[in-house]
Protein backbone atom coordinates (compact mmCIF):
# COMPACT_ATOMS: atom_id res chain seq x y z
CA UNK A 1 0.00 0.00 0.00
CA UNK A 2 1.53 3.39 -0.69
CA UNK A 3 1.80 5.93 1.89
CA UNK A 4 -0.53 8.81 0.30
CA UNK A 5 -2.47 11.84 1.41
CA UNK A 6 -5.66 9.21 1.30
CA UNK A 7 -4.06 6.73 3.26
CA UNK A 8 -1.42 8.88 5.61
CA UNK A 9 -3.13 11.69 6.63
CA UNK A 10 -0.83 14.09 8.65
CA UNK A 11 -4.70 14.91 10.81
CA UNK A 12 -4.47 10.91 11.71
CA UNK A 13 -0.96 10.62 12.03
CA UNK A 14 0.66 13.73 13.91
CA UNK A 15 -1.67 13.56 17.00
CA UNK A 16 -0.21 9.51 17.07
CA UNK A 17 3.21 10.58 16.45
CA UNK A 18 2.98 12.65 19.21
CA UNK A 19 1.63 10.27 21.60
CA UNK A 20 4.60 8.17 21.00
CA UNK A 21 7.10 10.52 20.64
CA UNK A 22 6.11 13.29 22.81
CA UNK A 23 9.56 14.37 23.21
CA UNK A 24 11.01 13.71 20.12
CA UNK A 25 12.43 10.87 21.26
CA UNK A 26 12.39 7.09 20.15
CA UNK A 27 11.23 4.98 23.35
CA UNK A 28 10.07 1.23 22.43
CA UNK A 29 7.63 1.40 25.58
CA UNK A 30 5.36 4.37 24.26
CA UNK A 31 2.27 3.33 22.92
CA UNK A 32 -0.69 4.89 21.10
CA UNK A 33 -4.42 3.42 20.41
CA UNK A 34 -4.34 2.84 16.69
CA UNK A 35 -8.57 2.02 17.59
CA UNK A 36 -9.73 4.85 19.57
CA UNK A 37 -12.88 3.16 21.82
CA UNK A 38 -11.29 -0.05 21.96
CA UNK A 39 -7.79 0.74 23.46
CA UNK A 40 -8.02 -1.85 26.10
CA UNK A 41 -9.60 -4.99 23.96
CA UNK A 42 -9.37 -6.46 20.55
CA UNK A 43 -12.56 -6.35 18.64
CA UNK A 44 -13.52 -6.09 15.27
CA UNK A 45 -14.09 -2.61 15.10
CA UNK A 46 -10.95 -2.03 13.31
CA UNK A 47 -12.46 -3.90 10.05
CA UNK A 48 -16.18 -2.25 10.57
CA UNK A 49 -14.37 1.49 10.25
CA UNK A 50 -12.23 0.17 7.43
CA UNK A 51 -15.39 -0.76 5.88
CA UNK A 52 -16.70 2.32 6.25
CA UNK A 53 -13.71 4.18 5.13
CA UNK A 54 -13.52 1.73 2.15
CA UNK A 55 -17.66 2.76 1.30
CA UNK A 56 -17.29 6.24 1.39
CA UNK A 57 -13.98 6.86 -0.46
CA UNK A 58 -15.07 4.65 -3.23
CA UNK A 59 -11.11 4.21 -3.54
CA UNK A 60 -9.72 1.67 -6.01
CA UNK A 61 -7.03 -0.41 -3.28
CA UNK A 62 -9.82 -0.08 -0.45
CA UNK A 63 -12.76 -1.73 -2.53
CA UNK A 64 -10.62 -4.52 -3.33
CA UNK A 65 -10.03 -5.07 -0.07
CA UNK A 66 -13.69 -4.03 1.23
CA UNK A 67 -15.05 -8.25 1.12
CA UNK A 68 -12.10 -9.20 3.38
CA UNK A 69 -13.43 -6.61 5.92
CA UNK A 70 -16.13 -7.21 5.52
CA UNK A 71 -15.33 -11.09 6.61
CA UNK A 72 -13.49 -10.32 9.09
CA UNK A 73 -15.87 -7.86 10.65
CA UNK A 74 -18.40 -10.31 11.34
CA UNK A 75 -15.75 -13.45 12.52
CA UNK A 76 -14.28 -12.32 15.94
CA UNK A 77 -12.11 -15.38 15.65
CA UNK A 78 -10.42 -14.82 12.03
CA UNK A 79 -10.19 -11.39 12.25
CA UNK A 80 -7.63 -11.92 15.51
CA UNK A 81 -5.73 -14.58 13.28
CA UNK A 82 -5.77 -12.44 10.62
CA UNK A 83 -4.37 -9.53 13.02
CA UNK A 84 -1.48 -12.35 14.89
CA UNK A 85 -0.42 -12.79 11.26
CA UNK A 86 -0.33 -9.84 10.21
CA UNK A 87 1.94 -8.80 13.17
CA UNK A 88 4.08 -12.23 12.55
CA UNK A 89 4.80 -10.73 9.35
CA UNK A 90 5.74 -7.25 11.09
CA UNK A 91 7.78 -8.32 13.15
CA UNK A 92 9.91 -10.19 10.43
CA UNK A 93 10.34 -6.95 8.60
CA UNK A 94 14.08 -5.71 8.58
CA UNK A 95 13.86 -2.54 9.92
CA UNK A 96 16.58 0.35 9.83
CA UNK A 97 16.25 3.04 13.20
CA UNK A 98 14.72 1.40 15.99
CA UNK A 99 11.08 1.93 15.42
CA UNK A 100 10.96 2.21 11.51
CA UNK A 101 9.04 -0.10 9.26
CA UNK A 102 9.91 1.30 6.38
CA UNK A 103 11.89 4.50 4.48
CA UNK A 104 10.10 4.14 1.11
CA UNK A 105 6.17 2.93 1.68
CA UNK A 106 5.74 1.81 -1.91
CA UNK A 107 8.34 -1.19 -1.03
CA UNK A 108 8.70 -3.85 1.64
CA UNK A 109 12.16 -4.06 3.22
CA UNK A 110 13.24 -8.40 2.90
């Protein structure tokens, strides 16, 4: 996915960024609710306002992806697979700083 004005909004990321980094500083114990109203639980609300999001925009990557949310909206129990994968396959990316996924979001780092 690349890293756009649709996808990274500065409105959606700066108040995250600086939750985690209030002082400018890298610290692997700061963390920020990527799911505002479900900060303390996993749920499927992630999916339903990804759905959403992927209705409204009308956007060419999100409606390809809108049945899969749509699946895993409804399935408590795939949906946190789907999420453990997902970070498996986080966690195996080579990062560079401590804390960065990526330096160029139109390519995965192998």
């Amino acid at each position: 996915m690349a890293c756009g004005p649709a996808v990274c909004s500065t409105s959606v990321l700066t108040p995250l960024r600086h939750r985690l980094l209030p002082l400018g500083n890298y610290n692997s114990n700061n963390v920020a609710a990527l799911d505002v109203g479900s900060e303390y639980g996993f749920d499927t609300s992630y999916y339903a306002n990804r759905t959403v999001r992927a209705r409204v925009r009308r956007h060419a990557p999100l409606a390809k992806t809108l049945p899969k949310l749509i699946q895993l909206k409804g399935n408590q129990t795939q949906s946190t697979s789907s999420f453990a994968n997902a970070m498996v396959k986080m966690g195996n990316l080579r990062g560079g700083y401590p804390g960065e996924v990526c330096d160029n979001c139109r390519r995965v780092r192998t």
